[in-house]
Protein backbone atom coordinates (compact mmCIF):
# COMPACT_ATOMS: atom_id res chain seq x y z
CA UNK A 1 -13.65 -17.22 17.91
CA UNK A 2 -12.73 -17.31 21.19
CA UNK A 3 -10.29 -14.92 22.78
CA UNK A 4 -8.83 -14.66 26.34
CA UNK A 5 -7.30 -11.22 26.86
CA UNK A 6 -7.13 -10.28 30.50
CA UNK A 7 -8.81 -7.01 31.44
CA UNK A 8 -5.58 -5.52 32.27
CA UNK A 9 -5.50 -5.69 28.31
CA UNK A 10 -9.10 -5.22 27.61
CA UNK A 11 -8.11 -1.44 29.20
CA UNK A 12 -6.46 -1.06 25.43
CA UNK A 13 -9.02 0.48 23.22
CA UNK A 14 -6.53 -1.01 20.19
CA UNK A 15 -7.06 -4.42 21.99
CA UNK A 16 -10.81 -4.01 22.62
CA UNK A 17 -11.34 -3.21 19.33
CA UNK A 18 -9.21 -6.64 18.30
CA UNK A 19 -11.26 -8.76 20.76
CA UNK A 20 -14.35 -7.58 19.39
CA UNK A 21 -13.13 -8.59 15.84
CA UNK A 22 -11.48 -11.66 16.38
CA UNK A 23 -14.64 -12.62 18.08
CA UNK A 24 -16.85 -12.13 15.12
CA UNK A 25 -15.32 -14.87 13.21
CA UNK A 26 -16.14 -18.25 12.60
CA UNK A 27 -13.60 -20.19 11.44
CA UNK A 28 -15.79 -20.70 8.33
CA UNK A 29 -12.81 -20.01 5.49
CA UNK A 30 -14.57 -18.26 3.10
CA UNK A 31 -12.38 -16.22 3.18
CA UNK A 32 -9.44 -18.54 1.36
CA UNK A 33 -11.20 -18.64 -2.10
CA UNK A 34 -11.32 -15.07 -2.70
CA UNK A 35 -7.84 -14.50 -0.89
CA UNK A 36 -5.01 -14.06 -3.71
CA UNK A 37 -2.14 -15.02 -1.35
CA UNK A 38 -3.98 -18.22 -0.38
CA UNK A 39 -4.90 -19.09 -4.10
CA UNK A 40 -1.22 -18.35 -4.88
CA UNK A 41 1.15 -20.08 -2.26
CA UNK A 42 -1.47 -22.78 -0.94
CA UNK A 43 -0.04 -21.80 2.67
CA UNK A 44 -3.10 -21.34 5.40
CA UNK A 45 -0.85 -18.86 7.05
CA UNK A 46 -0.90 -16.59 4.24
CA UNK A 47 -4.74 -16.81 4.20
CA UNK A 48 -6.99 -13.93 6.14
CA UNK A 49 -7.75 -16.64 8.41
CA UNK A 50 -4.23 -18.35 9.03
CA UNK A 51 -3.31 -14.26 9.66
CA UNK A 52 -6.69 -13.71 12.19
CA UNK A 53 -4.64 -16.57 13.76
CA UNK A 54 -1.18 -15.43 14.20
CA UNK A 55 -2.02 -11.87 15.15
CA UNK A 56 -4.43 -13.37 18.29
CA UNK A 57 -1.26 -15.24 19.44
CA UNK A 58 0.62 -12.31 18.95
CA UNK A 59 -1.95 -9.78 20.96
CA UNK A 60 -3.20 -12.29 23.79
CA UNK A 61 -0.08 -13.53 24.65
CA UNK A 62 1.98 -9.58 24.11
CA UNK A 63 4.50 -11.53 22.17
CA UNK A 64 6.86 -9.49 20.00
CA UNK A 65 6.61 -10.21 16.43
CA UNK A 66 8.79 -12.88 15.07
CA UNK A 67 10.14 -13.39 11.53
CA UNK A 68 7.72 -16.05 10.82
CA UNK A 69 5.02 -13.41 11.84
CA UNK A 70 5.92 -10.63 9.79
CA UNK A 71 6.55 -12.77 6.86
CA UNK A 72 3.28 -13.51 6.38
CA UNK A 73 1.37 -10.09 7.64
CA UNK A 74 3.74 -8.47 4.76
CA UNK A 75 2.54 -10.86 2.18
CA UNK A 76 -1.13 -9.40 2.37
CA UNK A 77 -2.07 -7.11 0.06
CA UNK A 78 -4.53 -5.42 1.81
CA UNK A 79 -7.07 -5.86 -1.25
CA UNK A 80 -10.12 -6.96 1.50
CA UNK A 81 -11.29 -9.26 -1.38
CA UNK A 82 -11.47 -11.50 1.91
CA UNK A 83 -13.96 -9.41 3.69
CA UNK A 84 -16.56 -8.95 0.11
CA UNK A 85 -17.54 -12.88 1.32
CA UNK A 86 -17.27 -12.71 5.08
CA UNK A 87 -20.84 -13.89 6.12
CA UNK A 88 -19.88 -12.82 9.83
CA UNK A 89 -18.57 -9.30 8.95
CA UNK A 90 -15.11 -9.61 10.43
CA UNK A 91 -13.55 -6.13 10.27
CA UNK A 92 -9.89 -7.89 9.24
CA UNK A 93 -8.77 -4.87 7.96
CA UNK A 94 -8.72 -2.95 10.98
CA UNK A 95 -7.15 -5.99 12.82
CA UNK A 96 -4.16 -6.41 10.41
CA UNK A 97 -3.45 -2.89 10.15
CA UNK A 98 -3.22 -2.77 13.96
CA UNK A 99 -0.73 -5.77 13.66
CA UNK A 100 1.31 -3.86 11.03
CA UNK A 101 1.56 -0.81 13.68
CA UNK A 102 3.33 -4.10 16.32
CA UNK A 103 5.56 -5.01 13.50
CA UNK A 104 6.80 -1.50 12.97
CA UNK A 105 7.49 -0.68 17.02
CA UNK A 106 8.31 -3.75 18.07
CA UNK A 107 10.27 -6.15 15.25
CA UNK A 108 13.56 -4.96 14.07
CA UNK A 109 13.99 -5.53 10.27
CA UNK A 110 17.25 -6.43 8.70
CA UNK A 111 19.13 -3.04 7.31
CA UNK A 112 18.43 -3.36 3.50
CA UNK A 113 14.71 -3.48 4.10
CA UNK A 114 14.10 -1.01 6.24
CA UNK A 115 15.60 1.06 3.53
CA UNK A 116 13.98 -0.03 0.86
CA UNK A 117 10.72 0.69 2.73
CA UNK A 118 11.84 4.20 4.09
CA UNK A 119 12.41 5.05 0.53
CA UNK A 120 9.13 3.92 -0.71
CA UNK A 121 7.67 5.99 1.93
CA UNK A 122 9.60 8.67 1.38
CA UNK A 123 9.14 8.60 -2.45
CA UNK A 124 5.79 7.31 -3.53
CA UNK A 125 3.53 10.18 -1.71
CA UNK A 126 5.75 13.15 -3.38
CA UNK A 127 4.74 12.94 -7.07
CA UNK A 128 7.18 15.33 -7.93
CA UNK A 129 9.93 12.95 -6.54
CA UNK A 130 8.11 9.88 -8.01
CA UNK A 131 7.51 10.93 -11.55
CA UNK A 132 11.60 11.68 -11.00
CA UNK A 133 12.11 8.36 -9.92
CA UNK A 134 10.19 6.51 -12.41
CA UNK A 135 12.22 8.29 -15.39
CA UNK A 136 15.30 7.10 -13.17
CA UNK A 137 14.19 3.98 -13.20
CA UNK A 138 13.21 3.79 -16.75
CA UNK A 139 16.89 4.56 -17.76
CA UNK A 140 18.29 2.02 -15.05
CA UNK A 141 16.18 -0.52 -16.42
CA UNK A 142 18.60 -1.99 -19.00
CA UNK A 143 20.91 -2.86 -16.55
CA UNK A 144 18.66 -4.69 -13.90
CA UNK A 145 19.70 -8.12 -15.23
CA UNK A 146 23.18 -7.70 -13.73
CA UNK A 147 21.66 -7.39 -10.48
CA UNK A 148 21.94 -10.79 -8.78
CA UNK A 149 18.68 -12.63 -8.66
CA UNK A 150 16.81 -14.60 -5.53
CA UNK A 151 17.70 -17.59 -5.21
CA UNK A 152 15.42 -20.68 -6.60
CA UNK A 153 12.57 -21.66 -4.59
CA UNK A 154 13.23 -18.97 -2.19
CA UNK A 155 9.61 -17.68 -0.92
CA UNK A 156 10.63 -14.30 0.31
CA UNK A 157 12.86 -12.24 -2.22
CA UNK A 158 16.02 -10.96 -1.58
CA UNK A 159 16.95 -6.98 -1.29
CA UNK A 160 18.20 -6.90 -4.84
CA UNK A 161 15.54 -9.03 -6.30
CA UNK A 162 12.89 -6.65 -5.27
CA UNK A 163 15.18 -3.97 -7.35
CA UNK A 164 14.61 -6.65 -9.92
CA UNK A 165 10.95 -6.90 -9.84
CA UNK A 166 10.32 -2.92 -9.06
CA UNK A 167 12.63 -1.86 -12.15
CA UNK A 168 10.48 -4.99 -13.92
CA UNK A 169 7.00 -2.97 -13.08
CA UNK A 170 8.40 0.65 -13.96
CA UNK A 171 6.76 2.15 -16.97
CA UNK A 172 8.29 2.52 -20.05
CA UNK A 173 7.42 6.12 -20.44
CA UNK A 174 5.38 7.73 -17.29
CA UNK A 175 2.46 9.35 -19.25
CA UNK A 176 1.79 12.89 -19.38
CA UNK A 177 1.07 14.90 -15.84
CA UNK A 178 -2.88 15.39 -14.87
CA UNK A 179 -4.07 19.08 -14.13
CA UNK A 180 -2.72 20.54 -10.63
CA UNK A 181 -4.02 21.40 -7.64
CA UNK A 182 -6.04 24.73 -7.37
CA UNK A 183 -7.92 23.78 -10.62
CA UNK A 184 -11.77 23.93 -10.54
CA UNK A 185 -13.54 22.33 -13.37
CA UNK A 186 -17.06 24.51 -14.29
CA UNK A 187 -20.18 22.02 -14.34
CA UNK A 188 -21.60 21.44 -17.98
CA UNK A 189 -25.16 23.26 -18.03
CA UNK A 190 -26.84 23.95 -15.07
CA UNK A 191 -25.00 23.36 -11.74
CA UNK A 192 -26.53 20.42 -9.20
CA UNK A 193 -23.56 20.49 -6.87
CA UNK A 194 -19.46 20.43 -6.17
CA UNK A 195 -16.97 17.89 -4.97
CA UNK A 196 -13.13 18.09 -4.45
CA UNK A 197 -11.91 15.38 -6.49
CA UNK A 198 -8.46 13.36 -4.26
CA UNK A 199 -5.61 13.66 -6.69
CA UNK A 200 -3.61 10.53 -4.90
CA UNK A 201 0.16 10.80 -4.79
CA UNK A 202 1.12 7.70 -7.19
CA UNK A 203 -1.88 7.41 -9.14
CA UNK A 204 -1.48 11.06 -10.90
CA UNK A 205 2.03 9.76 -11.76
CA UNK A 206 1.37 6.02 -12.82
CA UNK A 207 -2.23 6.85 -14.47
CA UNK A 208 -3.56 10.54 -14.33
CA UNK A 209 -6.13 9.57 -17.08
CA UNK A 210 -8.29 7.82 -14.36
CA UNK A 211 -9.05 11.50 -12.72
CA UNK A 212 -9.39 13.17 -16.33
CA UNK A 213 -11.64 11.04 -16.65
CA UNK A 214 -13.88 11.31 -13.76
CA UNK A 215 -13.81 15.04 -14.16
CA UNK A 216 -15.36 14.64 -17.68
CA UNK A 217 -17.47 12.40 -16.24
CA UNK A 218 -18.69 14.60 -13.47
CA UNK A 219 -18.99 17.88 -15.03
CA UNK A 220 -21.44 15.96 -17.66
CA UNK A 221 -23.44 15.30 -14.90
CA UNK A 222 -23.24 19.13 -13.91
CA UNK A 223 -21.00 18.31 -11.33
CA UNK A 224 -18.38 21.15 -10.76
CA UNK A 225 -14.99 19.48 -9.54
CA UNK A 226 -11.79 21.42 -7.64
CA UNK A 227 -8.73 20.14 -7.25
CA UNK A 228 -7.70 21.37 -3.97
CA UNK A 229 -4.25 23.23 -3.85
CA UNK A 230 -1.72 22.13 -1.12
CA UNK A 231 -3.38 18.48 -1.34
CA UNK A 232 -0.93 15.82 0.07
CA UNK A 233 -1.13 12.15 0.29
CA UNK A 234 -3.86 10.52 1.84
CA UNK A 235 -1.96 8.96 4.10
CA UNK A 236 -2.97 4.82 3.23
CA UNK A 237 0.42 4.13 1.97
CA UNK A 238 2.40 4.98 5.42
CA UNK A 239 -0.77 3.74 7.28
CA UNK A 240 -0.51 0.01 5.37
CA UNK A 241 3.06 -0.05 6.46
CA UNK A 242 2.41 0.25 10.06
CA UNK A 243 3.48 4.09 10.42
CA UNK A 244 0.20 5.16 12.00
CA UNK A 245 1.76 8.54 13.26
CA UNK A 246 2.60 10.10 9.75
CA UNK A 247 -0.46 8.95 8.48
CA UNK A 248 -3.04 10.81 10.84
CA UNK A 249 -0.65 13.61 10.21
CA UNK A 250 -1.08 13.22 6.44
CA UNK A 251 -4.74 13.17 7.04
CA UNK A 252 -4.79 16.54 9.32
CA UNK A 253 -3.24 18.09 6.82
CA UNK A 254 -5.79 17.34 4.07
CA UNK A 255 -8.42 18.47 6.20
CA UNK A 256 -7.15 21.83 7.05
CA UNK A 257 -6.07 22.30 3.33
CA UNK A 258 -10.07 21.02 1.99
CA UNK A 259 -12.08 22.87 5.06
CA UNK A 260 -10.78 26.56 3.61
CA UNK A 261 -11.99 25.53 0.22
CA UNK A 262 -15.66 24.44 1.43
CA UNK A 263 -16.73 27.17 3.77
């Protein structure tokens, strides 16, 4: 693809890093088929490619992000099913996540969603908080249909129709908390080596049985696994929604709370 930033903007490291990925793609769309937003809604915008698109506009020409813009960058789930069949190895999800950090210092979302999104940021990476919130929502749940629905054929739901859908999605009973932090699983038989096993923030409260059972797993394989006290959220969850700052502090923080453990 061809780009034309100006080396005023080529100074950027964020916008030499862009250039370089916009101009590893080819326009090829093999991307669409394996896209789940394209295969849904049928709109080329809301394909990797259609987005490679809008966020060039957006970066050559320094444009703020518009409505139109934002709808669309928020509609990908960052799943990178796009990039498994890239033939040119287009690093898109470097180049949306740098559009994400635009959207969030430069557009100014209406007052009900920035809420809603401060809250899920807020929320989700405290588990302690979340498992709260889930047995909050599990009791609120039988009163979600008097919330007033989007309207028909509207593409982008409303405030209260993503109450709707998120009370919709809320377990019926959050299962049973995982082991803590601090915990170290012994290898079974003789020892062959040790890993710190990431607890994740929402997963230990949605599904703890995934890490139960890759410590079973691993200690089979004589494996011993610690779960790291003090451990805090990786960070991906505030770093998909643009707030680049609180992730790399999330991620500071893990290191200096892992390095103690390993030295």
């Amino acid at each position: 693809m061809k780009t034309e930033f100006s080396l005023a903007q080529l100074a950027d490291p964020d916008i030499r890093e862009a250039d370089k990925i916009l101009r590893a793609c080819v326009h090829c769309g093999f991307c669409t088929a394996t896209c789940p937003t394209y295969v849904l809604l049928g709109d080329e915008l809301d394909s990797p490619r259609g987005r490679i698109y809008l966020i060039k506009d957006m970066l050559e020409n320094d444009r703020k992000p518009t409505q139109e813009v934002v709808k669309h960058i928020d509609r990908c789930l960052s799943c990178l099913a796009c990039m498994t069949t890239c033939p040119s190895g287009v690093h898109y999800m470097h180049l949306v996540d740098q559009a994400r950090v635009k959207v969030e210092e430069e557009y100014a979302r209406p007052l009900p969603e920035r809420f809603l999104r401060s809250l899920l940021a807020y929320v989700l990476p405290r588990p302690g908080l979340f498992r709260v919130s889930m047995l909050a929502a599990r009791l609120a749940r039988p009163f979600a249909a008097l919330l007033p629905a989007s309207p028909a054929g509207r593409t982008t739901p409303t405030f209260f129709g993503r109450l709707r859908a998120m009370l919709a999605l809320a377990p019926g009973r959050p299962p049973a908390p995982g082991p803590s932090g601090g915990m170290v699983f012994p290898a079974e038989g003789q020892r062959r080596g040790r890993v710190a096993l990431l607890q994740g923030c929402a997963q230990q409260v949605l599904s703890p049985g995934i890490n139960q059972a890759a410590i079973r797993m691993l200690t089979r394989q004589g494996i011993e696994v610690a779960l790291v006290a003090d451990e805090q959220c990786c960070g991906s969850l505030t770093h998909h929604m643009g707030h680049d700052g609180d992730a790399l502090k999330r991620a500071r923080a893990n290191i200096e709370v892992w390095t103690p453990s390993w030295i």
